[in-house]
Protein backbone atom coordinates (compact mmCIF):
# COMPACT_ATOMS: atom_id res chain seq x y z
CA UNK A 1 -47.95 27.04 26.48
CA UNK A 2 -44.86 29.12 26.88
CA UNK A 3 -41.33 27.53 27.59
CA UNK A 4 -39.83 29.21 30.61
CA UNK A 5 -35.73 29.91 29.93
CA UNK A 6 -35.05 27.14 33.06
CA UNK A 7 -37.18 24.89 30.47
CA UNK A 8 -34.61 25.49 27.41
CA UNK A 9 -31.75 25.62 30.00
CA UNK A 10 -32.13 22.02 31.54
CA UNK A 11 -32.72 20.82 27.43
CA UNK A 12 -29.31 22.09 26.54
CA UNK A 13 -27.81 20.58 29.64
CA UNK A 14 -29.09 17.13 28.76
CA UNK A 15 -27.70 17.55 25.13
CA UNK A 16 -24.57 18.79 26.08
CA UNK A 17 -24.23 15.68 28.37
CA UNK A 18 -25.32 13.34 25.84
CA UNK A 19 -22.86 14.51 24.01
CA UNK A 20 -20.18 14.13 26.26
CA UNK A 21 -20.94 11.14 26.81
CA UNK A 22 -20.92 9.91 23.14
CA UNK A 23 -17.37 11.76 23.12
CA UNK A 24 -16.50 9.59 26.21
CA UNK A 25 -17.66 6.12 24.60
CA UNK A 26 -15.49 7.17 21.23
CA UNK A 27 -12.76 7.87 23.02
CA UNK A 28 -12.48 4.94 25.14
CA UNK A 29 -13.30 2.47 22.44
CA UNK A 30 -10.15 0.92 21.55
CA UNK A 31 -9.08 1.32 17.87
CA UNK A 32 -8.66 -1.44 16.04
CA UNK A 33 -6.94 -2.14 12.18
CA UNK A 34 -8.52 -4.39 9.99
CA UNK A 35 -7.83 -5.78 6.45
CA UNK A 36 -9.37 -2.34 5.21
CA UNK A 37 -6.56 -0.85 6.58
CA UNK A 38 -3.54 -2.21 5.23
CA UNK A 39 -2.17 -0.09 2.83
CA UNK A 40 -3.35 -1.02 -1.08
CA UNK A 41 -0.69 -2.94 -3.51
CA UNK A 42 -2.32 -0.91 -6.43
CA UNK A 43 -1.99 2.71 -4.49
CA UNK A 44 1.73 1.67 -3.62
CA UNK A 45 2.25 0.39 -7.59
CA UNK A 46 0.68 3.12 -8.78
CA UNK A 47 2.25 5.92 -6.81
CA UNK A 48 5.79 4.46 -7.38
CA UNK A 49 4.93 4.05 -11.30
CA UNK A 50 3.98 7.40 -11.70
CA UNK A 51 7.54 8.73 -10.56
CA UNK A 52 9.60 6.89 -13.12
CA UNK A 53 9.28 9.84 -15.23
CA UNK A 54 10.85 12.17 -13.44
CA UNK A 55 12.68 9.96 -10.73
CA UNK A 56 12.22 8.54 -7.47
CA UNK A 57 13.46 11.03 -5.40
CA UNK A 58 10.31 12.32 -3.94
CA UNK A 59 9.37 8.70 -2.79
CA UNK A 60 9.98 7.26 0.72
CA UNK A 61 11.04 4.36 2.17
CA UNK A 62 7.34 3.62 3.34
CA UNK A 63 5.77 4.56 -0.34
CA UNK A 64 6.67 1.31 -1.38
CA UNK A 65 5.33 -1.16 1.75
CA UNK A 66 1.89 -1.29 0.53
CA UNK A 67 2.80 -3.58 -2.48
CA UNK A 68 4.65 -5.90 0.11
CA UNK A 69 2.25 -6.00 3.54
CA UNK A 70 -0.37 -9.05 1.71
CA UNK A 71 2.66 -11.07 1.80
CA UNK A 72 5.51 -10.13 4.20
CA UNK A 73 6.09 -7.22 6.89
CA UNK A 74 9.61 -7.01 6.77
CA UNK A 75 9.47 -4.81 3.54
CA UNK A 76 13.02 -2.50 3.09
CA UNK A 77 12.13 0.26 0.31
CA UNK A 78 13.98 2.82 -1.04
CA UNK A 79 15.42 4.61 -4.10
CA UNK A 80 18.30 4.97 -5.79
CA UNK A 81 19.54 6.44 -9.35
CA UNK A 82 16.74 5.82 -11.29
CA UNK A 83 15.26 3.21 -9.64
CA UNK A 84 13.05 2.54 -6.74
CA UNK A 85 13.30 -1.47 -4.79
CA UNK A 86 11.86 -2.65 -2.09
CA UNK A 87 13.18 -6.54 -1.07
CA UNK A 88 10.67 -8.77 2.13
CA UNK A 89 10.59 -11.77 3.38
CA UNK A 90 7.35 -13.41 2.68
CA UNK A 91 5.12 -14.59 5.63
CA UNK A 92 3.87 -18.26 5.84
CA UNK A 93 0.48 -16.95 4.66
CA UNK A 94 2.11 -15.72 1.53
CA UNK A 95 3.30 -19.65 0.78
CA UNK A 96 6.28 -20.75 -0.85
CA UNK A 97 8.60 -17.62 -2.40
CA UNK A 98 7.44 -18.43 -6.47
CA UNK A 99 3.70 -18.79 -4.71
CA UNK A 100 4.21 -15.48 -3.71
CA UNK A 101 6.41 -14.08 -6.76
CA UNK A 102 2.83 -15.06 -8.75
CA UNK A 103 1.02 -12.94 -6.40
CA UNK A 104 3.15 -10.11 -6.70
CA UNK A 105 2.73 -10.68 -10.41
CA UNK A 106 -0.80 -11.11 -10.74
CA UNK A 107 -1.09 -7.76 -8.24
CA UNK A 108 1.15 -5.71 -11.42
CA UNK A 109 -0.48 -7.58 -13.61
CA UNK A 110 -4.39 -6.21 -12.09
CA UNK A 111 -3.45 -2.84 -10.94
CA UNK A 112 -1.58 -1.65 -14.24
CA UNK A 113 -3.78 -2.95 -16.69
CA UNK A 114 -1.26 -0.97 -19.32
CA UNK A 115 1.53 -2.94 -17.80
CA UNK A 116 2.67 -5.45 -20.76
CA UNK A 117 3.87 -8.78 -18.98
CA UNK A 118 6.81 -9.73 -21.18
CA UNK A 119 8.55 -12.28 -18.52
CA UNK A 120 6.24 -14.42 -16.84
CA UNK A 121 8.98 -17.43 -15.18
CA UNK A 122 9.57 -18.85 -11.52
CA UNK A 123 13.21 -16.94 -11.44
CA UNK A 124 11.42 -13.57 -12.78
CA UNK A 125 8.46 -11.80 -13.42
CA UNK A 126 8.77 -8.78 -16.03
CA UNK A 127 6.44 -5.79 -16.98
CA UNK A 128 7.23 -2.86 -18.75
CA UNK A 129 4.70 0.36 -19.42
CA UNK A 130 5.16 2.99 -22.39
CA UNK A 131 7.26 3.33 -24.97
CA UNK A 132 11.18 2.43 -25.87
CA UNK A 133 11.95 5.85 -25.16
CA UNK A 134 9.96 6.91 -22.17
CA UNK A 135 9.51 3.14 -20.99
CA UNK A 136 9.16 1.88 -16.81
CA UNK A 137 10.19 -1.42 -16.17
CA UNK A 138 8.79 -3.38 -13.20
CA UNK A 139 10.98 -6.61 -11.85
CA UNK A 140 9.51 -8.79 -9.56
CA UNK A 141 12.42 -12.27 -8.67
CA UNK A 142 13.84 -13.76 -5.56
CA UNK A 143 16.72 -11.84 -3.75
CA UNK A 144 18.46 -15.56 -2.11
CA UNK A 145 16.92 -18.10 -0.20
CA UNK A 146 13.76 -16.92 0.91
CA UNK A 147 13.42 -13.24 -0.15
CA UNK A 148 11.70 -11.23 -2.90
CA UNK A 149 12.42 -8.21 -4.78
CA UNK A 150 10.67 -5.79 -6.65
CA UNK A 151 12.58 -2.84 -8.81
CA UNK A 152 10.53 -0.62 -10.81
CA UNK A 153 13.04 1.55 -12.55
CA UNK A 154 12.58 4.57 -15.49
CA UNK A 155 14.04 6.08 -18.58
């Protein structure tokens, strides 16, 4: 049996119109963020750590939110001679400021497995990575009544 060209024309109408309308349904499908989507406290750690070397100064204020969004959303980032900070509130979710100080901690603590945890307190959480003379120093401590602060800084 031989396909007339009316035959193949009305098949590649129907597909282009199934199409269309699977373009229609994705487009009118409202996005929607999930926990997948927050941006990673290792990828923000591990981005900002790998700039000590050579300074901060190709980092942004937003390179820095990741390690902050599991606990706060308030996060203000930015860098400065040889160091890069970034200072949030923490969210009731995150609990008291030293319950979330220990998260921030245990976060350094699991995504630079390098990191050696030298200052492990309620006032201040301390890692440093490398050597004396090529050495990064991550701070993690309260910034007043109900802030916290993280500095990573570099020789």
């Amino acid at each position: 049996m031989q396909r007339t060209p009316r035959a193949h024309s009305i098949r590649s109408l129907r597909a282009i119109a199934a199409s269309l309308v699977a373009l229609a349904t994705a487009i009118a499908t409202p996005l929607t963020a999930s926990a997948d989507d927050a941006p990673s406290p290792c990828a923000a750690l591990k981005r900002i750590v790998a700039a000590a070397p050579t300074g901060f100064s190709q980092l942004t204020p937003d390179d820095g939110k990741g390690i902050a969004q599991p606990y706060g959303s308030d996060a203000q980032c930015g860098a400065s001679q040889g160091s890069y900070a970034c200072s949030w509130t923490p969210s009731g979710g995150a609990g008291s400021s030293t319950t979330a100080l220990q998260a921030v901690a245990a976060d350094i603590a699991s995504c630079l497995p390098d990191a050696t945890h030298d200052v492990n307190s309620p006032a201040r959480q301390h890692f440093y990575i490398g050597s004396r003379e090529a050495r990064t120093q991550i701070t993690a401590m309260p910034a007043g009544a109900n802030k916290l602060k993280l500095i990573v800084s570099g020789k």
